[in-house]
PDB file of N, CA and C in Angstrom:
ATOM      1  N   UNK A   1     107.563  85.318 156.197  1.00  0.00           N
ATOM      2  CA  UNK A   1     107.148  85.265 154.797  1.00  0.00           C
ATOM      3  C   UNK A   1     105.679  85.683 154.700  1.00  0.00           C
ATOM      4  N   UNK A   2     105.451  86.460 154.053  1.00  0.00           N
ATOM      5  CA  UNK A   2     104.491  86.834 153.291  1.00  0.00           C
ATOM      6  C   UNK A   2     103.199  86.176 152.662  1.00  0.00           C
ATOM      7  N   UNK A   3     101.981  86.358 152.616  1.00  0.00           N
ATOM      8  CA  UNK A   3     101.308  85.122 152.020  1.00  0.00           C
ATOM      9  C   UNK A   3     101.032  85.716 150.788  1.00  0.00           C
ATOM     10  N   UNK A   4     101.959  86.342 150.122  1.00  0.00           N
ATOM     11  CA  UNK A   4     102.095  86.699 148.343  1.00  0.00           C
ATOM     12  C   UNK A   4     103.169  86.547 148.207  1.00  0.00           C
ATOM     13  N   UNK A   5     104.059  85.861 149.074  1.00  0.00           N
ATOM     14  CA  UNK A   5     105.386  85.443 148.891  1.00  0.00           C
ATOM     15  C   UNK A   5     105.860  84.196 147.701  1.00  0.00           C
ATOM     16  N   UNK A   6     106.649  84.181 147.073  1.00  0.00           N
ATOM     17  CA  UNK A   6     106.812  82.982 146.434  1.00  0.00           C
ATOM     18  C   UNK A   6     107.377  82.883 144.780  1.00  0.00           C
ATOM     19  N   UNK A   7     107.673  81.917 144.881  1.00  0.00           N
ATOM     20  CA  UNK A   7     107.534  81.670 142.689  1.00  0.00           C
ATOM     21  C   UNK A   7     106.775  80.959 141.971  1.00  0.00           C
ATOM     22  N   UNK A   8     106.241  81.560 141.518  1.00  0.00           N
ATOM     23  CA  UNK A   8     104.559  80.938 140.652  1.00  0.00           C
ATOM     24  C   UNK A   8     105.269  81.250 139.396  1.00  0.00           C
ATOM     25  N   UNK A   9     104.480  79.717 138.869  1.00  0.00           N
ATOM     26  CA  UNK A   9     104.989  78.880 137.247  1.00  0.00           C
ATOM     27  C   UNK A   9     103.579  79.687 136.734  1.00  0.00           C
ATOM     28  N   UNK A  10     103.823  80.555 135.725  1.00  0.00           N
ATOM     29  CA  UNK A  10     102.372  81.276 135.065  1.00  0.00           C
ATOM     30  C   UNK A  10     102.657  81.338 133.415  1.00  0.00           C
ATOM     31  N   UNK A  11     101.275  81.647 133.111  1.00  0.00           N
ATOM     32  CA  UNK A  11     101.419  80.792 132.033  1.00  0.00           C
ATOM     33  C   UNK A  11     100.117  82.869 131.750  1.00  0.00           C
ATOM     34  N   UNK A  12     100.593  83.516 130.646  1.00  0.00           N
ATOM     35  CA  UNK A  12     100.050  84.915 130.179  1.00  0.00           C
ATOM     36  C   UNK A  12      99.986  84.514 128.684  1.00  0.00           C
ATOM     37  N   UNK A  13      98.432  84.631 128.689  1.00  0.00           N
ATOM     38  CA  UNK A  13      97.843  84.449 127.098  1.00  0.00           C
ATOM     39  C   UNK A  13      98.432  85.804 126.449  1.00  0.00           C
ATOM     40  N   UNK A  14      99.204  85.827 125.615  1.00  0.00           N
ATOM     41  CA  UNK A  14      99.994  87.045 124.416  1.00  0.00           C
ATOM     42  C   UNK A  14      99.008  86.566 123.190  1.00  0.00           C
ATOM     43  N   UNK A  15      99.206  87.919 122.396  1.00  0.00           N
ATOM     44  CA  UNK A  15      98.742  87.932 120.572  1.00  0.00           C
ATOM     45  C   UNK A  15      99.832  86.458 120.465  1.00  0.00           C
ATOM     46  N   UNK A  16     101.321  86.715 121.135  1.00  0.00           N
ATOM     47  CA  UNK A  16     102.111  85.557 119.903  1.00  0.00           C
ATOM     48  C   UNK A  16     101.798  84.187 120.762  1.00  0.00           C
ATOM     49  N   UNK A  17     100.621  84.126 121.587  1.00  0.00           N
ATOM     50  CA  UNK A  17     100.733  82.374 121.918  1.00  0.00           C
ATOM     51  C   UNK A  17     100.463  82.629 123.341  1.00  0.00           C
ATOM     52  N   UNK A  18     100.205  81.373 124.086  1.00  0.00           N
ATOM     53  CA  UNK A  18     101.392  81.090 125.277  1.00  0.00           C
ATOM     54  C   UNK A  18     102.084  81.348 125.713  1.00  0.00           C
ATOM     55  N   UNK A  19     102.726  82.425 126.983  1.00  0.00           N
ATOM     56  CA  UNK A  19     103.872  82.861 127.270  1.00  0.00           C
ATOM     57  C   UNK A  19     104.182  82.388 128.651  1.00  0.00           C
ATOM     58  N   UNK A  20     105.062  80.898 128.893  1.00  0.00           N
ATOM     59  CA  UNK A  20     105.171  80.263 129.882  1.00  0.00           C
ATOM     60  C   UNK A  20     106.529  80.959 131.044  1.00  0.00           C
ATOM     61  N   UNK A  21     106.295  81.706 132.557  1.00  0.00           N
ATOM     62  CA  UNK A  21     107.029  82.123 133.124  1.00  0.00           C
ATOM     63  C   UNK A  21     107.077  81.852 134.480  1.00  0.00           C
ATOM     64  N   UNK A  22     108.538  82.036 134.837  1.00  0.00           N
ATOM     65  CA  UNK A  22     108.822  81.563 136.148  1.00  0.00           C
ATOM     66  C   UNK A  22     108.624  83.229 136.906  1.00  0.00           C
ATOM     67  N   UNK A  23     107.145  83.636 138.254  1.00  0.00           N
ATOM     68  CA  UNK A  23     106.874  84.950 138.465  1.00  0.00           C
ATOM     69  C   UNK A  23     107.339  84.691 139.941  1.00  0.00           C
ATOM     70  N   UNK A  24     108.513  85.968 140.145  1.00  0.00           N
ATOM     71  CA  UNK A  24     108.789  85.840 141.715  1.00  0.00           C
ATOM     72  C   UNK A  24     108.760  87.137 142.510  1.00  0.00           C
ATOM     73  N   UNK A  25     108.125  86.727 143.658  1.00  0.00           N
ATOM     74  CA  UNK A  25     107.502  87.637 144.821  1.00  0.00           C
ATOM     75  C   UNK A  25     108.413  87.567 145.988  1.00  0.00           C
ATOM     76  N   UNK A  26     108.343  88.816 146.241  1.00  0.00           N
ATOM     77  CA  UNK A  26     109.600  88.965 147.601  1.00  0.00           C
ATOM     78  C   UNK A  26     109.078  90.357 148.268  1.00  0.00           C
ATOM     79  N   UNK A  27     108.323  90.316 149.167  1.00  0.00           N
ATOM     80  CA  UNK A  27     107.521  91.634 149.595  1.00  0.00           C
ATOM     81  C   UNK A  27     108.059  91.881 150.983  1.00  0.00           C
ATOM     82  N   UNK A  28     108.026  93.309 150.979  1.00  0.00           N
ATOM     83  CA  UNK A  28     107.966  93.955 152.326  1.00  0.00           C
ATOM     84  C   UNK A  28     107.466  94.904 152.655  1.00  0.00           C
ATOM     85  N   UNK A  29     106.171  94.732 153.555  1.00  0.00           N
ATOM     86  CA  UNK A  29     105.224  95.416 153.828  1.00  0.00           C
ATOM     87  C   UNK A  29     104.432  95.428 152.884  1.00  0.00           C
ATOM     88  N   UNK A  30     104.278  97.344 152.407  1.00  0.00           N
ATOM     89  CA  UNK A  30     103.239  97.099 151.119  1.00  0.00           C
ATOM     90  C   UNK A  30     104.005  96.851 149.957  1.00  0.00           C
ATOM     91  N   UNK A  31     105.089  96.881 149.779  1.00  0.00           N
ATOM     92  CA  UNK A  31     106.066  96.823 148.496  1.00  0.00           C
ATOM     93  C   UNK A  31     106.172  95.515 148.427  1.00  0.00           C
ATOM     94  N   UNK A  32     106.697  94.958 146.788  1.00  0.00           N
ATOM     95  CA  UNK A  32     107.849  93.896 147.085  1.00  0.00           C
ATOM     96  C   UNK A  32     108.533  94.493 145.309  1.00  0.00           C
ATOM     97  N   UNK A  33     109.541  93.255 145.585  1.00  0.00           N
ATOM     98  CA  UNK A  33     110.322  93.274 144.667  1.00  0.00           C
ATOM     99  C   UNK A  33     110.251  91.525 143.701  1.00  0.00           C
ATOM    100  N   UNK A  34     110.948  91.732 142.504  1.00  0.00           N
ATOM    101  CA  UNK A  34     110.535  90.307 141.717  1.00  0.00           C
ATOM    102  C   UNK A  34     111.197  90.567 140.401  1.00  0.00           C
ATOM    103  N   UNK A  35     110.582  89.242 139.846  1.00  0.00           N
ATOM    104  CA  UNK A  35     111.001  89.173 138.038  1.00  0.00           C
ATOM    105  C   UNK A  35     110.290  88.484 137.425  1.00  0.00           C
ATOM    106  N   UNK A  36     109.573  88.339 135.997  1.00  0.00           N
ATOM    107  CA  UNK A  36     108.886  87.304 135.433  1.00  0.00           C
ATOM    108  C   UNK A  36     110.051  86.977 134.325  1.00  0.00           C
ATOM    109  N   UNK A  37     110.502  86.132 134.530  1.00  0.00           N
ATOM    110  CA  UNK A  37     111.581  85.516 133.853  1.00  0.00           C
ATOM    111  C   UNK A  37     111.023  84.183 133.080  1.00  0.00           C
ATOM    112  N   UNK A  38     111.334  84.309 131.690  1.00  0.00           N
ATOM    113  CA  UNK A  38     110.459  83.043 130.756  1.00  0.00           C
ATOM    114  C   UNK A  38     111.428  83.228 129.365  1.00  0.00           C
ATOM    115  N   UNK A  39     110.795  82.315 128.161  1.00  0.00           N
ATOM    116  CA  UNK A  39     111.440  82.068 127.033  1.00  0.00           C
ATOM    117  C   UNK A  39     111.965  83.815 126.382  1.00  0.00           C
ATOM    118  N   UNK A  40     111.062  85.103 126.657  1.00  0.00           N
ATOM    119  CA  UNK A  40     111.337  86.199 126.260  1.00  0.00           C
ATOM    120  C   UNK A  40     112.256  87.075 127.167  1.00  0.00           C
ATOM    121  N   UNK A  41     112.644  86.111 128.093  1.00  0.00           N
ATOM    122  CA  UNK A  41     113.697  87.357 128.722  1.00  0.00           C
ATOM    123  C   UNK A  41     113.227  87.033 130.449  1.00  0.00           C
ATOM    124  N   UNK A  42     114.004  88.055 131.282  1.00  0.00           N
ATOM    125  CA  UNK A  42     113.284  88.228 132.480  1.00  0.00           C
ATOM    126  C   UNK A  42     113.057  89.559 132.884  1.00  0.00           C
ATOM    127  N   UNK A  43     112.629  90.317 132.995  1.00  0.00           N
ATOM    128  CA  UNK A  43     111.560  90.888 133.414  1.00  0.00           C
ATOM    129  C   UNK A  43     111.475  91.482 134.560  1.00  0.00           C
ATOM    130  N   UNK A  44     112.471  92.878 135.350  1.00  0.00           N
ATOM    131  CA  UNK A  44     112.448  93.063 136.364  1.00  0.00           C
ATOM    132  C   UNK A  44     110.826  93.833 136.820  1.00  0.00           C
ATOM    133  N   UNK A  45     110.140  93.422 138.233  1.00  0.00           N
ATOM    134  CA  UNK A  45     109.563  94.325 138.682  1.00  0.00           C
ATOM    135  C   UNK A  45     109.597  95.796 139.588  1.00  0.00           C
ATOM    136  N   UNK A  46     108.725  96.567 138.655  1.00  0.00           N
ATOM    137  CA  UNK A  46     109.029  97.973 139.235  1.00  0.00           C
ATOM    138  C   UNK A  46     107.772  98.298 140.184  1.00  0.00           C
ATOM    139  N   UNK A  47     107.545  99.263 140.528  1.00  0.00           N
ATOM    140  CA  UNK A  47     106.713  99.858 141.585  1.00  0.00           C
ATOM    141  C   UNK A  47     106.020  99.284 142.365  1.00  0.00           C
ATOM    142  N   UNK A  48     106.714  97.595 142.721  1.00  0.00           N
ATOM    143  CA  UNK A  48     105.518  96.369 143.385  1.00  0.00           C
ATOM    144  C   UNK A  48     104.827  97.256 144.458  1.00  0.00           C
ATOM    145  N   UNK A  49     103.267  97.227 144.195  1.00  0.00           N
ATOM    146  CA  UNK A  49     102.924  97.380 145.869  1.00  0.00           C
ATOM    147  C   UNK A  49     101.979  96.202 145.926  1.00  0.00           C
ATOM    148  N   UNK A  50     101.961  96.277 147.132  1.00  0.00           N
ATOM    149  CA  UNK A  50     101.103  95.096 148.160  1.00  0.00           C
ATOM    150  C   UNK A  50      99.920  95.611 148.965  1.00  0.00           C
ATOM    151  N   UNK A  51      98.898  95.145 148.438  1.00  0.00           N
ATOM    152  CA  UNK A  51      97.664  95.451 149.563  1.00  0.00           C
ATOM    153  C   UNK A  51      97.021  94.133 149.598  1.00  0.00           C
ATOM    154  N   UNK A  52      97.108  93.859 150.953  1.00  0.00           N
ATOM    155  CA  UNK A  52      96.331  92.473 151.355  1.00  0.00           C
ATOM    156  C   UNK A  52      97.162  91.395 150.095  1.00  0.00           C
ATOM    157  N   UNK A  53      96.449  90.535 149.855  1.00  0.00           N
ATOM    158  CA  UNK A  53      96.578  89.845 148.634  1.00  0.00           C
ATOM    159  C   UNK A  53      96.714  90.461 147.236  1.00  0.00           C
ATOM    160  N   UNK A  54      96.717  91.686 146.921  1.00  0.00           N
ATOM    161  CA  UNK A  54      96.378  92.338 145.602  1.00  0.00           C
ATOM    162  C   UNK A  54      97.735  92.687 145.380  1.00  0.00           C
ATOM    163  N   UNK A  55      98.135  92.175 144.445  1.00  0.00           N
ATOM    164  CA  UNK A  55      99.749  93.035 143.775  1.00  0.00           C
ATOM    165  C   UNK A  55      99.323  93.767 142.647  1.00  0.00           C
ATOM    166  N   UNK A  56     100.354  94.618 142.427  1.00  0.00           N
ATOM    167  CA  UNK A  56     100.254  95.765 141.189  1.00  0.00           C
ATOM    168  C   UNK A  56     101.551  96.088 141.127  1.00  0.00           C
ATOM    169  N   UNK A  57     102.045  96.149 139.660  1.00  0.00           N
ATOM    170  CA  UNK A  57     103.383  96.476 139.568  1.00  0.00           C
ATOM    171  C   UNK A  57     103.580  96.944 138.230  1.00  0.00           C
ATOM    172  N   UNK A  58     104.937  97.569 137.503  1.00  0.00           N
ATOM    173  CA  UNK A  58     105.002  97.717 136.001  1.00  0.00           C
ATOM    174  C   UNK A  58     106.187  96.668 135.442  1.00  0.00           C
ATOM    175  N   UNK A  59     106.380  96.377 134.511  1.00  0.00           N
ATOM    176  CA  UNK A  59     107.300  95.868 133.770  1.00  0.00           C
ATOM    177  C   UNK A  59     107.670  96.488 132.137  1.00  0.00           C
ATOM    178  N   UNK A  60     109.365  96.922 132.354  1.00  0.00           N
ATOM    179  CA  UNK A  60     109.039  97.341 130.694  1.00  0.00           C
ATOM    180  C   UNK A  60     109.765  96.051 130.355  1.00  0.00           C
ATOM    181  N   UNK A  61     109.072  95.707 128.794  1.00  0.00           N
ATOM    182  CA  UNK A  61     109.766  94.834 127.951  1.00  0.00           C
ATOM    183  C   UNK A  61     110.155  95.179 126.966  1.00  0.00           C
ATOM    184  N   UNK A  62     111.388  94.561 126.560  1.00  0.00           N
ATOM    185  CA  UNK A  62     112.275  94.868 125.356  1.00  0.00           C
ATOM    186  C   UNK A  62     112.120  94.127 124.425  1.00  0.00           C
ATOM    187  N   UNK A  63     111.889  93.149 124.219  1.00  0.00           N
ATOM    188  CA  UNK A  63     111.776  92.492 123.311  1.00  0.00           C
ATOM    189  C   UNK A  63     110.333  91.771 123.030  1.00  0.00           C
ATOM    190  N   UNK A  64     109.673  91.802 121.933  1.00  0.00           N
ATOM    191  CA  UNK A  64     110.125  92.232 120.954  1.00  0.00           C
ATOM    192  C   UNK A  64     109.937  93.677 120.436  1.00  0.00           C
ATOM    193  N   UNK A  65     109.444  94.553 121.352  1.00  0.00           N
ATOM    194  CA  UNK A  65     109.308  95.730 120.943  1.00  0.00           C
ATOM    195  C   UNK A  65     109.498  96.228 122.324  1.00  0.00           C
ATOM    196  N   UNK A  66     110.028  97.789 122.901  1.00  0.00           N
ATOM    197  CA  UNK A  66     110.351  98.212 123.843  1.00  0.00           C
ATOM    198  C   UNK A  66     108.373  98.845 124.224  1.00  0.00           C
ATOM    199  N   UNK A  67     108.321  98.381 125.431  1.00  0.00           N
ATOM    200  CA  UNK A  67     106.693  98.847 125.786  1.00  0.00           C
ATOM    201  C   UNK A  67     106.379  98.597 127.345  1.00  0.00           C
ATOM    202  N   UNK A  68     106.007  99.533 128.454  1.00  0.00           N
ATOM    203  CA  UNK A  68     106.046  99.997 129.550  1.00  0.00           C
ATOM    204  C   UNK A  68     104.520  98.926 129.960  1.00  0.00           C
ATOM    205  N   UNK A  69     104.435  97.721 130.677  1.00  0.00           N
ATOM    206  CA  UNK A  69     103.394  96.713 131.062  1.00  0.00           C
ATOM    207  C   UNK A  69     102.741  97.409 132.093  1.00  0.00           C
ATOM    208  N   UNK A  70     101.278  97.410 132.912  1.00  0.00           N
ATOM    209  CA  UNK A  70     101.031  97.428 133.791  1.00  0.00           C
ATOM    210  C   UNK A  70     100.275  95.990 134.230  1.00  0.00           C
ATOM    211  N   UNK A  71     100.704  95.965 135.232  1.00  0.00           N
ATOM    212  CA  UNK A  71     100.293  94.288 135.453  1.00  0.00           C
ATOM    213  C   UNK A  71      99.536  94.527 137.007  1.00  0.00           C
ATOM    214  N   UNK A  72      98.387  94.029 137.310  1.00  0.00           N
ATOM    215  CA  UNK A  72      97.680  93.244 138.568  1.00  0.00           C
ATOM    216  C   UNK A  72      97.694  92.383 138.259  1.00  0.00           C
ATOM    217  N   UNK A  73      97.851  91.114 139.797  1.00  0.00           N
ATOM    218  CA  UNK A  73      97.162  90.173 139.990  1.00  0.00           C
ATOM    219  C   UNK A  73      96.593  89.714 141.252  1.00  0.00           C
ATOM    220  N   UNK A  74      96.177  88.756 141.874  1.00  0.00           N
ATOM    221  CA  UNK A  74      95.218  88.446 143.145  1.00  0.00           C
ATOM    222  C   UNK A  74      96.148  87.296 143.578  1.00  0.00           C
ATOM    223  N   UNK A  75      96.617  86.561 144.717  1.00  0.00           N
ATOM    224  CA  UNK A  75      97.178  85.956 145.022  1.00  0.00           C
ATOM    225  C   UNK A  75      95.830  84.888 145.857  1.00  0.00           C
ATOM    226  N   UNK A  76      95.395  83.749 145.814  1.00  0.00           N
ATOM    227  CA  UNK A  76      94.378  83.479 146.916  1.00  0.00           C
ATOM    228  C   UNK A  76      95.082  81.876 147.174  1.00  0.00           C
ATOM    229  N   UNK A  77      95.114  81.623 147.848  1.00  0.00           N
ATOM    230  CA  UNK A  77      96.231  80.321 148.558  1.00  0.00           C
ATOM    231  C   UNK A  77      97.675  80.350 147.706  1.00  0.00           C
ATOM    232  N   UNK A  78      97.444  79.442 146.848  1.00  0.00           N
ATOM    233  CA  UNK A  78      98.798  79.296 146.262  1.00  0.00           C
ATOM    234  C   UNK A  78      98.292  79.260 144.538  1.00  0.00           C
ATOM    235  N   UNK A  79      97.586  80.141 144.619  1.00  0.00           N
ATOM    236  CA  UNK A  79      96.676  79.955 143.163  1.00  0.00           C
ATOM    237  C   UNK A  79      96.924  81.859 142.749  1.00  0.00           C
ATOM    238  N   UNK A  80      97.228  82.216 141.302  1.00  0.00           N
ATOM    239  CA  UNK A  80      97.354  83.350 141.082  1.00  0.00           C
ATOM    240  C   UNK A  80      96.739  83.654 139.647  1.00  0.00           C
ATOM    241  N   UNK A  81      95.927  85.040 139.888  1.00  0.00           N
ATOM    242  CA  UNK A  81      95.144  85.484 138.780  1.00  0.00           C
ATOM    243  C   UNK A  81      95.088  87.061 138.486  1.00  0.00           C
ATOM    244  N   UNK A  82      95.714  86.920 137.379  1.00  0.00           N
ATOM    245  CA  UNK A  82      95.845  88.326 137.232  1.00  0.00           C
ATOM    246  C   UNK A  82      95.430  89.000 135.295  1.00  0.00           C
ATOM    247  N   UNK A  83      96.341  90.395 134.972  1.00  0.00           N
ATOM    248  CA  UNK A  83      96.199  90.768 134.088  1.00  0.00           C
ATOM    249  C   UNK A  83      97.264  91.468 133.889  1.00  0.00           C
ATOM    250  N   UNK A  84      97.917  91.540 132.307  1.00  0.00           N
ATOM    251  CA  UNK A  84      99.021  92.271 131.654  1.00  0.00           C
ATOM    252  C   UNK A  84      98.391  93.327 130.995  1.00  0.00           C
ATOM    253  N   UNK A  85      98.386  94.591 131.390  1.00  0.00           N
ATOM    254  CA  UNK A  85      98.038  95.673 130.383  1.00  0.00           C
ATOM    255  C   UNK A  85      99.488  95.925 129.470  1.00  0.00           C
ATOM    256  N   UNK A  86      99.518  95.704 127.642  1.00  0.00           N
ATOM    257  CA  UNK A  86     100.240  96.092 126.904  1.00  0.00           C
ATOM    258  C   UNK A  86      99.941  97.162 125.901  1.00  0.00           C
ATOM    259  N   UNK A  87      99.524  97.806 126.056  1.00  0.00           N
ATOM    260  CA  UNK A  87      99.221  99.251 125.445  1.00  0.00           C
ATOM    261  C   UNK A  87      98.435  98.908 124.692  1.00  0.00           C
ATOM    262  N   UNK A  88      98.525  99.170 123.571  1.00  0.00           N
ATOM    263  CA  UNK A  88      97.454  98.999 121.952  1.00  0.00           C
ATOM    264  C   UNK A  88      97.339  97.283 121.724  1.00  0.00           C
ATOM    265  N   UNK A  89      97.904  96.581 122.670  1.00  0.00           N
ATOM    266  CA  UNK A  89      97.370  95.042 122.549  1.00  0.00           C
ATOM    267  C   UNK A  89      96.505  94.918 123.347  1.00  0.00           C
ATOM    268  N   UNK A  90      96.383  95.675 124.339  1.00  0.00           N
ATOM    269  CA  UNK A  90      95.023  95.529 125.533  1.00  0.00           C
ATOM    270  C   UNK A  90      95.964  94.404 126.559  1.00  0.00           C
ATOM    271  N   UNK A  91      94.645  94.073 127.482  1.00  0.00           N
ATOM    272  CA  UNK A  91      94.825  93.120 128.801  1.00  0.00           C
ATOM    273  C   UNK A  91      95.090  91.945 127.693  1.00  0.00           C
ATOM    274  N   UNK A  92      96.101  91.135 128.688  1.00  0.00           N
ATOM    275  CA  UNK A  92      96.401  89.648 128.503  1.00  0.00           C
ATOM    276  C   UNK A  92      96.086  88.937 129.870  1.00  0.00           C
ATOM    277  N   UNK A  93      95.336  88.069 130.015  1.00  0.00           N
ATOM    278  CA  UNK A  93      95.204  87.149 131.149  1.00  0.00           C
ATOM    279  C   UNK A  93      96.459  86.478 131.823  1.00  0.00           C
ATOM    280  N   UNK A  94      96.893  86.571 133.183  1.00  0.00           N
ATOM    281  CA  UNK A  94      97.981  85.550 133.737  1.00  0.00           C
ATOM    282  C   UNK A  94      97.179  85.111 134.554  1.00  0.00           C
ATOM    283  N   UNK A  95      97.774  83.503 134.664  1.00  0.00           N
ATOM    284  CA  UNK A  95      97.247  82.930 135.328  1.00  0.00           C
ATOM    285  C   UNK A  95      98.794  81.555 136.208  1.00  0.00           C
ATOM    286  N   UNK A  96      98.750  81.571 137.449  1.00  0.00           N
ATOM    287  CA  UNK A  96      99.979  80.642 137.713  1.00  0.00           C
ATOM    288  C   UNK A  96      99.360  79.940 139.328  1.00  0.00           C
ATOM    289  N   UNK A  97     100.381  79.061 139.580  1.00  0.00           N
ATOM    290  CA  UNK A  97     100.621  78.454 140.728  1.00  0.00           C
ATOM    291  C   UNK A  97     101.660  78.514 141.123  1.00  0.00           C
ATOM    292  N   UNK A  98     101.938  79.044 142.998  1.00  0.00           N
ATOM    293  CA  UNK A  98     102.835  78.850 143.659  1.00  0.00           C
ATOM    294  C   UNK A  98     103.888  77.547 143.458  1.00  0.00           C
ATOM    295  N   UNK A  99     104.995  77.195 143.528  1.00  0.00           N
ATOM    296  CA  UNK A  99     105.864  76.511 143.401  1.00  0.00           C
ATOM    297  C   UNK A  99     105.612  75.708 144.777  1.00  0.00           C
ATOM    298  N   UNK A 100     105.997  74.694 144.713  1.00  0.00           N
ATOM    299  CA  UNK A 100     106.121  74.086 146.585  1.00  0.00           C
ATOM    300  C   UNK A 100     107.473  73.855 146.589  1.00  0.00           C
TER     301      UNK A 100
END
């Protein structure tokens, strides 16, 4: 296992609120694969890559409007910090913890 391995409970400031999600990591090598699955749906990840601790990946979402995400975040123990790029809404902050 991986030390960006895991499912982190994250919590991504949106325009509509709070957007509370279950984010899961499954890497190999520099890639991985995942989903942010929450009250709006789940969320497959596309192009995961892996460097060191640094993930980068896309997500499109459908609802409530169809729109192509680019997302980083930093993995540092079991603590995760990142960012949602949504086009003309700009960056949204994520922020989560590994599951035990």
């Amino acid at each position: 296992m991986s030390q960006v391995d895991g499912n982190y409970d994250c919590v991504t400031k949106s325009p509509m609120g709070d957007q509370k999600s279950v984010f899961t990591v499954t890497s190999n090598g520099d890639s991985f694969t995942g989903q942010n699955a929450g009250a709006m749906g789940s969320l497959d990840v596309e192009n995961g890559k892996v460097d060191g601790n640094k993930l980068t990946w896309t997500m499109n979402m459908k609802v409530p409007m169809p729109m192509a995400l680019e997302c980083e975040a930093t993995i540092d123990g079991d603590t995760l910090t990142g960012t949602i790029k949504a086009g003309p809404f700009g960056s949204m902050a994520m922020t989560g913890t590994r599951q035990a």
